[in-house]
N, C-alpha and C. Protein backbone atom coordinates (compact mmCIF):
# COMPACT_ATOMS: atom_id res chain seq x y z
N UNK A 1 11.80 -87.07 -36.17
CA UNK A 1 13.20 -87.26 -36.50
C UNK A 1 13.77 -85.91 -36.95
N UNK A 2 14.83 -85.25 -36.82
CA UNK A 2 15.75 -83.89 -36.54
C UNK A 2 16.11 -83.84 -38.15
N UNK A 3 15.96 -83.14 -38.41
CA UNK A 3 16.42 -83.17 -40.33
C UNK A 3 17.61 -81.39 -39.98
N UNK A 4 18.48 -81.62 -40.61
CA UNK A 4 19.13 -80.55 -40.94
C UNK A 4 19.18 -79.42 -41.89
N UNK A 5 19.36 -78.48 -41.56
CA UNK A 5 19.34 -77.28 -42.75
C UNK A 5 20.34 -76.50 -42.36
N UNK A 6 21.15 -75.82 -43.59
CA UNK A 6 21.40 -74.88 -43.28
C UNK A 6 20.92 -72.68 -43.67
N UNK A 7 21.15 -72.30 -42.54
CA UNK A 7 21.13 -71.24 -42.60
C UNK A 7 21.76 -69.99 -43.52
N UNK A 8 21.05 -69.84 -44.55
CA UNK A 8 21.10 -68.93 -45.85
C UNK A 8 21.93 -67.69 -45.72
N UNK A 9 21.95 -67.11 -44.47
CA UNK A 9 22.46 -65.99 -44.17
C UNK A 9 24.14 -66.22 -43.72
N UNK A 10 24.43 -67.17 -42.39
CA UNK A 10 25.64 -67.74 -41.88
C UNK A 10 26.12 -69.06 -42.58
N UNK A 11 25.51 -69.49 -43.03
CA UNK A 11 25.84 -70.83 -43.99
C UNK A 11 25.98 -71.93 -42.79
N UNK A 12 25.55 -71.88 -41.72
CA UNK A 12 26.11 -73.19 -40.79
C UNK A 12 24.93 -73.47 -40.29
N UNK A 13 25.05 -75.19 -40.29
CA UNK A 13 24.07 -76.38 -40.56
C UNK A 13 23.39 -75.91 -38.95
N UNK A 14 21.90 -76.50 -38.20
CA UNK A 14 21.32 -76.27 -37.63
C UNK A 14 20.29 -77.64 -37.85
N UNK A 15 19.64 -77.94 -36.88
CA UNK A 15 18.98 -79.42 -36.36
C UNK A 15 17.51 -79.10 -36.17
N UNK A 16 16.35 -79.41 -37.19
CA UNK A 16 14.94 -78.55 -36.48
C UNK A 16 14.34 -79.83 -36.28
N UNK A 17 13.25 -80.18 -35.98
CA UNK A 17 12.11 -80.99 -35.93
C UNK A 17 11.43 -81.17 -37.23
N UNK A 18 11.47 -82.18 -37.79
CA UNK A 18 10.23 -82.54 -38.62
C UNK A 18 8.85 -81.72 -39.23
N UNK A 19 8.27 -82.13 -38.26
CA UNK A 19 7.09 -80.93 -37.94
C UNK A 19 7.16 -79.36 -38.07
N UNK A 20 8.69 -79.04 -38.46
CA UNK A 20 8.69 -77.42 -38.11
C UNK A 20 9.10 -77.16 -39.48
N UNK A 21 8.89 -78.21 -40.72
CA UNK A 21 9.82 -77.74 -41.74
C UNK A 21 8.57 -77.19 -42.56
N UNK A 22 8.53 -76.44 -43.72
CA UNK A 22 7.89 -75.01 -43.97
C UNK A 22 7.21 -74.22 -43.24
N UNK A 23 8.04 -74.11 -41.59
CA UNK A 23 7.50 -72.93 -41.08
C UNK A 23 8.79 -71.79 -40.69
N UNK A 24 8.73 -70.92 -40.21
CA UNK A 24 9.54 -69.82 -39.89
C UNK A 24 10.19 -70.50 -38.96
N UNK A 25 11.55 -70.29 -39.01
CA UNK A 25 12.49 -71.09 -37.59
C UNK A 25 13.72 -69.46 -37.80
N UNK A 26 14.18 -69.58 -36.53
CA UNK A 26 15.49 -68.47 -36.00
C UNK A 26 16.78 -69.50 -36.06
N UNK A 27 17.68 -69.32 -36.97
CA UNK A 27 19.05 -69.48 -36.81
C UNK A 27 19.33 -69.08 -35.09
N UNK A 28 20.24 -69.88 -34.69
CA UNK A 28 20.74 -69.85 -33.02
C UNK A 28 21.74 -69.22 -33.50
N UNK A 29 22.19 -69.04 -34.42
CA UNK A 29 23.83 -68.51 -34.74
C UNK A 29 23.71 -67.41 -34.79
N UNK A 30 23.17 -66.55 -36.34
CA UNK A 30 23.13 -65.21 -36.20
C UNK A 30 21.59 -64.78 -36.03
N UNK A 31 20.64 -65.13 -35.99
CA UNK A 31 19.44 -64.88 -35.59
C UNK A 31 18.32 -64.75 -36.46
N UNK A 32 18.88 -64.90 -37.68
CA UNK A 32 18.24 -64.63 -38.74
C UNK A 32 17.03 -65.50 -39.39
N UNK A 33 15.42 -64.98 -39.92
CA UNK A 33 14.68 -66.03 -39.80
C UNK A 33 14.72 -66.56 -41.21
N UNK A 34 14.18 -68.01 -40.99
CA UNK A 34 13.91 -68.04 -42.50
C UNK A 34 13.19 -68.98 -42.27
N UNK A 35 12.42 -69.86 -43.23
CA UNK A 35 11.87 -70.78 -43.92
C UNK A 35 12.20 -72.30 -43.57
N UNK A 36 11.73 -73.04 -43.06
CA UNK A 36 13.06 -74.18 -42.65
C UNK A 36 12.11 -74.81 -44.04
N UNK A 37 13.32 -75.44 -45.42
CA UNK A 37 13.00 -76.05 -46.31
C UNK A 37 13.79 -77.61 -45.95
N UNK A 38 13.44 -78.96 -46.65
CA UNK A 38 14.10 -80.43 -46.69
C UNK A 38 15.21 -79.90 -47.52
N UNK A 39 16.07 -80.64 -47.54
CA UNK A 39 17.45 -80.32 -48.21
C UNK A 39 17.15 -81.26 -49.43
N UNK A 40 16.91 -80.93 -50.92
CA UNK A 40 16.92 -82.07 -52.12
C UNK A 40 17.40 -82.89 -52.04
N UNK A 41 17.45 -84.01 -52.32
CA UNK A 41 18.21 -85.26 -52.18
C UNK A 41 18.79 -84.88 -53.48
N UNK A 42 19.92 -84.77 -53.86
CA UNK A 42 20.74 -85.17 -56.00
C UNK A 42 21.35 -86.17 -55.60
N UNK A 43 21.20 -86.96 -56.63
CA UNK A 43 22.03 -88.48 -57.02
C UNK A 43 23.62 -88.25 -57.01
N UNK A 44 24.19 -89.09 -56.87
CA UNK A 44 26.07 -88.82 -56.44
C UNK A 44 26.39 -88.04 -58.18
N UNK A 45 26.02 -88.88 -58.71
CA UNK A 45 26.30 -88.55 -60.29
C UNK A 45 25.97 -86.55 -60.73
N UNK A 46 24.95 -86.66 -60.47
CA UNK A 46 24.42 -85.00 -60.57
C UNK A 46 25.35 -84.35 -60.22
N UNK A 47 26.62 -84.27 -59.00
CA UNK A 47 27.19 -83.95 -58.37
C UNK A 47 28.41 -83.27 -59.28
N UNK A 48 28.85 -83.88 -60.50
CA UNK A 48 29.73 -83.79 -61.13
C UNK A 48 29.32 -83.25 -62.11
N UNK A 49 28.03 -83.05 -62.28
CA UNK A 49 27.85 -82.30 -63.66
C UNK A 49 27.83 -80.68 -63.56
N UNK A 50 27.94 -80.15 -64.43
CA UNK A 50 27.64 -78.95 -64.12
C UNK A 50 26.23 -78.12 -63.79
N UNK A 51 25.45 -77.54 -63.54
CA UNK A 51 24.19 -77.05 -63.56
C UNK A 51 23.82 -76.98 -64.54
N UNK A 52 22.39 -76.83 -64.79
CA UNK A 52 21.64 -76.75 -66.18
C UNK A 52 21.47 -75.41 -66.67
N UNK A 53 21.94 -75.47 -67.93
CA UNK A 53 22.25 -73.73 -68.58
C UNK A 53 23.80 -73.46 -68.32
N UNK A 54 24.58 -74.21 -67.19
CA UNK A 54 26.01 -73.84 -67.41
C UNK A 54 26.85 -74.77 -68.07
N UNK A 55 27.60 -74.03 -69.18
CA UNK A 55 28.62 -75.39 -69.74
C UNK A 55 29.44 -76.02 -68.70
N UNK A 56 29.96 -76.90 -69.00
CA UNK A 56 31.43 -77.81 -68.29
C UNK A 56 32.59 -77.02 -68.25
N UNK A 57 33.00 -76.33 -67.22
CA UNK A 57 34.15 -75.75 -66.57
C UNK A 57 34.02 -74.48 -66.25
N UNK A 58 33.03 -74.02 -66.31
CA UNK A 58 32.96 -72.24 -66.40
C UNK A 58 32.17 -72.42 -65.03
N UNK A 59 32.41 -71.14 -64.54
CA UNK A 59 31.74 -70.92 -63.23
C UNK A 59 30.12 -71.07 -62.71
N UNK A 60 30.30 -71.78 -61.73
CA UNK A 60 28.51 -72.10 -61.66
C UNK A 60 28.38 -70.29 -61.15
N UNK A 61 27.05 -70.12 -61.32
CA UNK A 61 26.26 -69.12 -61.05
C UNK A 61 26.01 -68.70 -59.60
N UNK A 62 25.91 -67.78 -58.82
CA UNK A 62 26.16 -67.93 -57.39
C UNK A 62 24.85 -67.83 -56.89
N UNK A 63 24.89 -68.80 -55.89
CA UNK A 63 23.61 -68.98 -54.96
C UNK A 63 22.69 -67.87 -55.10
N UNK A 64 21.24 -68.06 -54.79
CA UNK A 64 20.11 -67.14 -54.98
C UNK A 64 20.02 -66.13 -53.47
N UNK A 65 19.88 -65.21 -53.46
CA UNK A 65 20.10 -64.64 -52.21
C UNK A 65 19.10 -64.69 -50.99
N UNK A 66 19.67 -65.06 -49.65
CA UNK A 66 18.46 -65.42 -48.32
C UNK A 66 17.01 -64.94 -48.82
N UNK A 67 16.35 -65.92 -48.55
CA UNK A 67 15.04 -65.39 -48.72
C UNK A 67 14.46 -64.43 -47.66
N UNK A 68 13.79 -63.54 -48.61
CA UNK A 68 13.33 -62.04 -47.70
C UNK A 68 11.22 -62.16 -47.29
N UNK A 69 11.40 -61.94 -45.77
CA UNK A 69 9.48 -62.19 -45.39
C UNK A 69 8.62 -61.43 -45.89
N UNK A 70 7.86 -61.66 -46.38
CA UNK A 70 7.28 -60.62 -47.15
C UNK A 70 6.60 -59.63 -45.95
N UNK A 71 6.10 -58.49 -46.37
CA UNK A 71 5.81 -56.98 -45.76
C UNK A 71 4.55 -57.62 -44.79
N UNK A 72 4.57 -57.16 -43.29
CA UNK A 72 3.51 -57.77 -42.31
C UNK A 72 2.27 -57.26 -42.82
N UNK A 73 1.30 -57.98 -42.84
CA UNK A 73 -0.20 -57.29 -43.22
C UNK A 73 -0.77 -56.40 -41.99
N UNK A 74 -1.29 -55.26 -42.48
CA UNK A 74 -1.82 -53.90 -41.59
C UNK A 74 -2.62 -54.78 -40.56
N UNK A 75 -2.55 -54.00 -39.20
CA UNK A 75 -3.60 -54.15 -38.19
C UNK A 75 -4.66 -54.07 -38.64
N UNK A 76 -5.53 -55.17 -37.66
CA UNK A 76 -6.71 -55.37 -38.12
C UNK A 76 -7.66 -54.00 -37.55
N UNK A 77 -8.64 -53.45 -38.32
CA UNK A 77 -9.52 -52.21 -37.62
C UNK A 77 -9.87 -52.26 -36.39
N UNK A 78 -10.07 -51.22 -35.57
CA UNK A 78 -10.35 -51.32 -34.22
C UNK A 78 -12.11 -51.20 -33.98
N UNK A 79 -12.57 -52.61 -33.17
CA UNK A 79 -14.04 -52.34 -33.68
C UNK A 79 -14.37 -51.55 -32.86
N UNK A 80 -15.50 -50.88 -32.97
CA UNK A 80 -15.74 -49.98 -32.26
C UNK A 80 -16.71 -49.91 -30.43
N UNK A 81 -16.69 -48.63 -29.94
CA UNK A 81 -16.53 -49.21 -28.77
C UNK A 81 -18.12 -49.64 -28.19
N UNK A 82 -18.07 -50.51 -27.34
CA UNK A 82 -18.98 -51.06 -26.99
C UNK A 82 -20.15 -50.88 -26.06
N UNK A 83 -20.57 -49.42 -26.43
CA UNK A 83 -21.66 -48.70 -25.83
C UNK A 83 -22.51 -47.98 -27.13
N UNK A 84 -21.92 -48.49 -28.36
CA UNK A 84 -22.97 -48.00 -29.18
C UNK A 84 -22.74 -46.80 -29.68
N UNK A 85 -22.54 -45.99 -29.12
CA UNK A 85 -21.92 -44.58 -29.40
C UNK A 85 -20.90 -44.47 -30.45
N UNK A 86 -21.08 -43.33 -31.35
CA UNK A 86 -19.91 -43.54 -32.44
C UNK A 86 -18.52 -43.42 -31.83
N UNK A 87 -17.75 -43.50 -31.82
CA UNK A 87 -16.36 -43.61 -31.66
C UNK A 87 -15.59 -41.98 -32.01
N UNK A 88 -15.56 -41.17 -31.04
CA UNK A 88 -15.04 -39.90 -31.24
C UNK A 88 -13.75 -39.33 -30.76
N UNK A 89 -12.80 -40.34 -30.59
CA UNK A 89 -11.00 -40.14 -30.50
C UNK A 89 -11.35 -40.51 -28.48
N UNK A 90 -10.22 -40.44 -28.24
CA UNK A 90 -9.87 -40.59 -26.89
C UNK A 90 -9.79 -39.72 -26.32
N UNK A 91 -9.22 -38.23 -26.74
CA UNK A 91 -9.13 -36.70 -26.37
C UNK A 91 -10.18 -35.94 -26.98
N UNK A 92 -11.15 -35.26 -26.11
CA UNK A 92 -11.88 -34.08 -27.20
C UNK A 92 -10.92 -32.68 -27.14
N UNK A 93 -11.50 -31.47 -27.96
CA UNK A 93 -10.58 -30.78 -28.05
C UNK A 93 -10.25 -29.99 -26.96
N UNK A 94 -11.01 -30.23 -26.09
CA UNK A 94 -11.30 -29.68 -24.14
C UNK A 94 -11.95 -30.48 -23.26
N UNK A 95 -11.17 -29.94 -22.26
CA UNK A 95 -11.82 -31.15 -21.06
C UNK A 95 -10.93 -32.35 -20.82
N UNK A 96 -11.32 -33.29 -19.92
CA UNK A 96 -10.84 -34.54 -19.54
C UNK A 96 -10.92 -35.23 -21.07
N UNK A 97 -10.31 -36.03 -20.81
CA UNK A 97 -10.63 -37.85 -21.93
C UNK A 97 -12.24 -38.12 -21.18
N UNK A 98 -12.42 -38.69 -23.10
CA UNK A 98 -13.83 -39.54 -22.74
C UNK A 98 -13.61 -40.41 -21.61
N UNK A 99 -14.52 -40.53 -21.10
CA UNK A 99 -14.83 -41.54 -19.83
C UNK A 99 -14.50 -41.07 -18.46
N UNK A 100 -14.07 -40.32 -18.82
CA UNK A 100 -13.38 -39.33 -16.82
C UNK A 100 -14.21 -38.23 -16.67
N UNK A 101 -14.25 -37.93 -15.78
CA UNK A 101 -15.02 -37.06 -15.00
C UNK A 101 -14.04 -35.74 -14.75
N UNK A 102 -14.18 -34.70 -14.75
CA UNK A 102 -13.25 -33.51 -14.64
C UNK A 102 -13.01 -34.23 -13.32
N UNK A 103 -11.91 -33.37 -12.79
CA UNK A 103 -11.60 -33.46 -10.92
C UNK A 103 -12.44 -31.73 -10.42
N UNK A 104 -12.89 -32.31 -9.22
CA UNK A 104 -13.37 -31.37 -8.55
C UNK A 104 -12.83 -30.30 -8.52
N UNK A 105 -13.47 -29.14 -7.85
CA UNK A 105 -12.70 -27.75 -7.18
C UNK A 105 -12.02 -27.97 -6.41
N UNK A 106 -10.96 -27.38 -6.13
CA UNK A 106 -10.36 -27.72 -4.84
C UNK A 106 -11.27 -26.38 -3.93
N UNK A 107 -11.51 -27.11 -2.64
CA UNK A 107 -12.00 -26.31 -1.66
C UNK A 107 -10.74 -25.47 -0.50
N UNK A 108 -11.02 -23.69 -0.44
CA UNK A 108 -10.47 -23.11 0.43
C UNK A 108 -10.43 -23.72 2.23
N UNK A 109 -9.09 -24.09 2.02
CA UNK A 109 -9.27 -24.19 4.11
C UNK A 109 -9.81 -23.27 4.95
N UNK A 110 -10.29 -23.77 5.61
CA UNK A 110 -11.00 -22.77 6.64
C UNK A 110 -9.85 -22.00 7.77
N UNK A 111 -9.29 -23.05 7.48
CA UNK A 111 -7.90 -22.44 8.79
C UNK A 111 -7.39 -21.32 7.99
N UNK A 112 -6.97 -21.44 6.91
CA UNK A 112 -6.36 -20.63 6.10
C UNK A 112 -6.91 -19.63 6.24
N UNK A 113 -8.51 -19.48 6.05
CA UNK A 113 -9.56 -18.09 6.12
C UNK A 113 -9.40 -17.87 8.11
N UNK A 114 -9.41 -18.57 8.46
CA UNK A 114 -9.34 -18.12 10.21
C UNK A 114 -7.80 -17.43 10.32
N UNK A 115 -7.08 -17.83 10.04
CA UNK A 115 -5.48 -17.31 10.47
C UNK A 115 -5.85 -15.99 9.68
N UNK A 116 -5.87 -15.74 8.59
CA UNK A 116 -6.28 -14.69 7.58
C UNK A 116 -7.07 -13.44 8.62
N UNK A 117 -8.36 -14.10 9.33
CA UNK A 117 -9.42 -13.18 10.10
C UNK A 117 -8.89 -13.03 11.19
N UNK A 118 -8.32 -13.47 11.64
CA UNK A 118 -7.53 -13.27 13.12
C UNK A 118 -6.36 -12.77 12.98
N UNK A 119 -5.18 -12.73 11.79
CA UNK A 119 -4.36 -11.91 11.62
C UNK A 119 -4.60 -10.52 11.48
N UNK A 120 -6.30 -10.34 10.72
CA UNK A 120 -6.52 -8.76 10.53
C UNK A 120 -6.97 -8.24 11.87
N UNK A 121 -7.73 -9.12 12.32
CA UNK A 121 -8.12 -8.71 13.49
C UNK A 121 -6.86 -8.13 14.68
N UNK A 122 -5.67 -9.13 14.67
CA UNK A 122 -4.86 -8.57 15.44
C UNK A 122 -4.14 -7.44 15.14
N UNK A 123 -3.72 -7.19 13.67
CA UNK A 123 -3.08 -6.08 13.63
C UNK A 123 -4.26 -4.92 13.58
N UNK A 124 -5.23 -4.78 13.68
CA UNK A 124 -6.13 -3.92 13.72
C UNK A 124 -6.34 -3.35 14.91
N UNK A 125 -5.84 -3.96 16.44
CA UNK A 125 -6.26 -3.94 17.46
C UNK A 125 -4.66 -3.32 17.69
N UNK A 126 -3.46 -3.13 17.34
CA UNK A 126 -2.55 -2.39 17.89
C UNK A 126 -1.64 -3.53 18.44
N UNK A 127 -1.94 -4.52 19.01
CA UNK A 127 -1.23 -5.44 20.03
C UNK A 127 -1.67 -5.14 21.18
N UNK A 128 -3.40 -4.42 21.55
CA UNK A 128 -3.59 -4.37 22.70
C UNK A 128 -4.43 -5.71 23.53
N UNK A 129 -4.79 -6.84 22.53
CA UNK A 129 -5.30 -7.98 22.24
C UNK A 129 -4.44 -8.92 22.22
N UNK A 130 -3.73 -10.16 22.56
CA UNK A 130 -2.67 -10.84 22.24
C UNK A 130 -3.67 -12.39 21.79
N UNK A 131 -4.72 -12.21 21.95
CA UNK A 131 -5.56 -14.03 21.60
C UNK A 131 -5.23 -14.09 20.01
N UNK A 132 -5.57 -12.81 19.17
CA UNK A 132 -5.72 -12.98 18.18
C UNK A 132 -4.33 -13.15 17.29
N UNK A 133 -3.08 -12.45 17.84
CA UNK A 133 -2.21 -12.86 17.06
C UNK A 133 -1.44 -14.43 17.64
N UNK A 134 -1.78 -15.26 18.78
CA UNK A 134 -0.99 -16.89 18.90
C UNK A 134 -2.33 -17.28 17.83
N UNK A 135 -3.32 -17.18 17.94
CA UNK A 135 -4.60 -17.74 16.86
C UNK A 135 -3.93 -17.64 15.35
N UNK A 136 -3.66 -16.60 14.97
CA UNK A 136 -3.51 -15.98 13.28
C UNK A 136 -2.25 -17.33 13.45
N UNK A 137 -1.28 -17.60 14.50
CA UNK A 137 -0.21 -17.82 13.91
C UNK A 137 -0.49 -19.48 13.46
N UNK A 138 -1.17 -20.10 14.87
CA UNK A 138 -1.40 -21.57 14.97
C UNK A 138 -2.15 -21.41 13.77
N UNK A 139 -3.42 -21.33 13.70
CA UNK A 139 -3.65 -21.52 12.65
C UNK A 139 -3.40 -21.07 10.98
N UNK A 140 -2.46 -20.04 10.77
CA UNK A 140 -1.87 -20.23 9.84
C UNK A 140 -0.46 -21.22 9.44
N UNK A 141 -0.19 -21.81 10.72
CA UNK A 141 0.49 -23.04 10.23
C UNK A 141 -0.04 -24.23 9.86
N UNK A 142 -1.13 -24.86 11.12
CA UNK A 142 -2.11 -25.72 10.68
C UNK A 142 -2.07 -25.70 8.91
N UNK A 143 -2.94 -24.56 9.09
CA UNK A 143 -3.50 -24.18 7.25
C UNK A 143 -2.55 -24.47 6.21
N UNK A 144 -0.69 -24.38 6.40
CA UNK A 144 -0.60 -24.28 5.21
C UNK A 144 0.09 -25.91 5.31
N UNK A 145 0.13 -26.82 6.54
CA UNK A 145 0.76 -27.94 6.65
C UNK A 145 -0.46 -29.02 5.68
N UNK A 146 -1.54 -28.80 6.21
CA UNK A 146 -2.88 -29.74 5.72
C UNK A 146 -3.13 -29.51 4.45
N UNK A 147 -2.46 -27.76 4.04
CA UNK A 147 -2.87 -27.79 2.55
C UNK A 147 -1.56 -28.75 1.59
N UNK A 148 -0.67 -28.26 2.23
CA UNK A 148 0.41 -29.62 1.87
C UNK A 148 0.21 -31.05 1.33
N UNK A 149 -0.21 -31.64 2.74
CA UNK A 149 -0.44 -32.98 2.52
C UNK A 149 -1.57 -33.19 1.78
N UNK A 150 -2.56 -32.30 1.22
CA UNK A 150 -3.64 -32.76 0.69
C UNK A 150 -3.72 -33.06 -0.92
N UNK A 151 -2.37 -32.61 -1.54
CA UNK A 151 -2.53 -33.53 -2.63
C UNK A 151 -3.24 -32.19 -3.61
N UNK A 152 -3.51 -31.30 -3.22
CA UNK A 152 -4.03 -30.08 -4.99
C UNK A 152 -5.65 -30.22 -4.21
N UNK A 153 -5.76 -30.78 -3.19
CA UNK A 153 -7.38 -30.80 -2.97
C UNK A 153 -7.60 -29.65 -2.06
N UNK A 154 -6.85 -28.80 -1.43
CA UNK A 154 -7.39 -28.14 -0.17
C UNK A 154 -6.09 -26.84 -0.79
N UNK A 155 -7.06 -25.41 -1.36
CA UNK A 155 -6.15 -23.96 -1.77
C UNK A 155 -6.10 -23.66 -0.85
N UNK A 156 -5.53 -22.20 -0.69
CA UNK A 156 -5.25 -20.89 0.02
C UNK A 156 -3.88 -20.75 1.11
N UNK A 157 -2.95 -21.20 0.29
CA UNK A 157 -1.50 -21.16 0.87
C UNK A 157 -1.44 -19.59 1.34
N UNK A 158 -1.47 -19.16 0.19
CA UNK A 158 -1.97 -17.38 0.35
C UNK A 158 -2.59 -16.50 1.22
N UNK A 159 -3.93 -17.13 1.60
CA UNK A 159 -4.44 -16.83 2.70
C UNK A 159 -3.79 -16.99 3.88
N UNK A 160 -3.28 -18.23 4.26
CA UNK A 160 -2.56 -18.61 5.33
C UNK A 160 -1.49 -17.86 5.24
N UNK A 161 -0.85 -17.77 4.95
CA UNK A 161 0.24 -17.30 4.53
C UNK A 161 0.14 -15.94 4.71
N UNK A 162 -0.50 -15.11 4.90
CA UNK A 162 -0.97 -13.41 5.02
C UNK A 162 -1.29 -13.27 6.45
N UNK A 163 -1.95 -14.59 6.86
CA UNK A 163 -2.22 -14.67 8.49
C UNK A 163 -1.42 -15.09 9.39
N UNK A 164 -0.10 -15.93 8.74
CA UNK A 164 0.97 -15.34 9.53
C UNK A 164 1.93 -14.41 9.57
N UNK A 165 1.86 -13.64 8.57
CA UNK A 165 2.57 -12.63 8.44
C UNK A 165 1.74 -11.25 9.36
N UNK A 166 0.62 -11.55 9.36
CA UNK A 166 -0.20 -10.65 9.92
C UNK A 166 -0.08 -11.02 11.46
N UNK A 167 -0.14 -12.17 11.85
CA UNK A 167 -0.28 -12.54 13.00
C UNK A 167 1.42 -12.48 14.08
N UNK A 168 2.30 -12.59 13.22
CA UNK A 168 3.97 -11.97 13.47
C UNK A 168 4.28 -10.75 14.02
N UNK A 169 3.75 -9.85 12.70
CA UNK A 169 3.68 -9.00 13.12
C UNK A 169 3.48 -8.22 14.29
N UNK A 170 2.18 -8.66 14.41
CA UNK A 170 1.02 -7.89 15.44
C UNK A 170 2.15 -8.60 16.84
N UNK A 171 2.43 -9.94 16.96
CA UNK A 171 3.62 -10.04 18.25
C UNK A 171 4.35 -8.98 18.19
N UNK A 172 4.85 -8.42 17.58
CA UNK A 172 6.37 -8.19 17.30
C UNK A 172 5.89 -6.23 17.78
N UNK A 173 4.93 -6.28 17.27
CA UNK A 173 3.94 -5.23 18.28
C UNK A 173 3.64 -4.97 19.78
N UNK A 174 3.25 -6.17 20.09
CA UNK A 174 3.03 -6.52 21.57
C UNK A 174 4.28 -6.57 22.24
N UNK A 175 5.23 -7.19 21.25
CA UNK A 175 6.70 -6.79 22.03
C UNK A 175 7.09 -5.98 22.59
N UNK A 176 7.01 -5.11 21.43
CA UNK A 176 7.91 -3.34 21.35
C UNK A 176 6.35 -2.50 22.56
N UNK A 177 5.64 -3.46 22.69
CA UNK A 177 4.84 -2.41 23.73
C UNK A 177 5.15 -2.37 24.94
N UNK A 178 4.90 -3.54 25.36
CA UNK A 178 5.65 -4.42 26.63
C UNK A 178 6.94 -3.95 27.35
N UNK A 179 7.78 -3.40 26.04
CA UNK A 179 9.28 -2.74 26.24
C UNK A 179 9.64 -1.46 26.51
N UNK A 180 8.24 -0.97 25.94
CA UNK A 180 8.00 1.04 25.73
C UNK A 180 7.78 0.81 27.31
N UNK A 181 6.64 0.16 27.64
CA UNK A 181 6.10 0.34 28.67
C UNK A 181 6.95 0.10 30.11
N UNK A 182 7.66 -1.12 29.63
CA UNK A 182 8.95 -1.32 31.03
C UNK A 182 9.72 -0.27 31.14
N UNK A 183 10.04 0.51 29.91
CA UNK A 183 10.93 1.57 29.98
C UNK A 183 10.47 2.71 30.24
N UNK A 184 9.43 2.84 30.21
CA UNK A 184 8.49 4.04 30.56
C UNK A 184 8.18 4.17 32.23
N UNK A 185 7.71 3.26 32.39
CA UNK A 185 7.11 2.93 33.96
C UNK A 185 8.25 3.06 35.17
């Protein structure tokens, strides 16, 4: 059966369950928790008297103020962890977190080192060689696309990156030879 109370904070009446009265209930109005207490029954007569300790006509004393929850009790200790081992923080002062494994090296591309060896190779040769600088170039693109997509796992942007500049070049050589030579001949 629904017993009524009202709310200490908004003063307006609210409908709980039976069963829920000395436990924590939320006002729907302003939100505020409190205590759901039975409302005293006083006799009609009580009604007219004044309170006890106040004379007849002087001001009753004003209501006791919302009751306040007392302070939450601390988390309970954290037991410890379940390998036996003492318990030594989550971070040491270097390195990964307990339980991880560093991440690997990242390994140099090979393309990267081929565009690199075939870029020196071509500019070393004058532009009298042309295999080695389309090589330096393909594979210094290869090299730096795969090092891309690989996520921090696969270095040597650098390398690649020197082997097409090396491998450009050395065209740009073979060009101006090609041109001496038409103009020469």
């Amino acid at each position: 059966m629904p017993t009524q109370i009202t709310c200490g904070q908004c003063s307006k009446p609210m409908m709980i369950r039976e069963d829920m009265l000395g436990r924590r209930v939320r006002c729907p109005h302003c939100g505020n928790i409190l205590i759901a207490e039975a409302a005293a029954t006083v006799p009609p007569a009580a009604n007219l008297s004044a309170p006890a300790g106040v004379e007849p006509g002087a001001a009753a004393p004003l209501s006791p103020p919302p009751f306040k929850l007392p302070p939450a009790p601390p988390p309970p200790p954290v037991p410890p962890p379940a390998s036996g081992l003492p318990d030594r923080g989550t971070v040491p002062s270097f390195g990964a977190p307990v339980g991880y494994a560093p991440a690997p090296p990242a390994e140099t591309s090979g393309l990267a080192i081929a565009s690199l060896v075939c870029g020196i190779m071509a500019f070393m040769s004058c532009g009298f060689c042309l295999l080695p600088q389309v090589l330096a170039v393909i594979f210094g693109h290869m090299a730096r696309s795969r090092i891309e997509a690989s996520g921090g796992t696969l270095e040597g942007q650098g390398l690649a990156m020197a082997g097409l500049i090396l491998g450009y070049i050395s065209l740009v050589q073979v060009a101006l030879l090609v041109v001496f030579a038409a103009l020469a001949g």
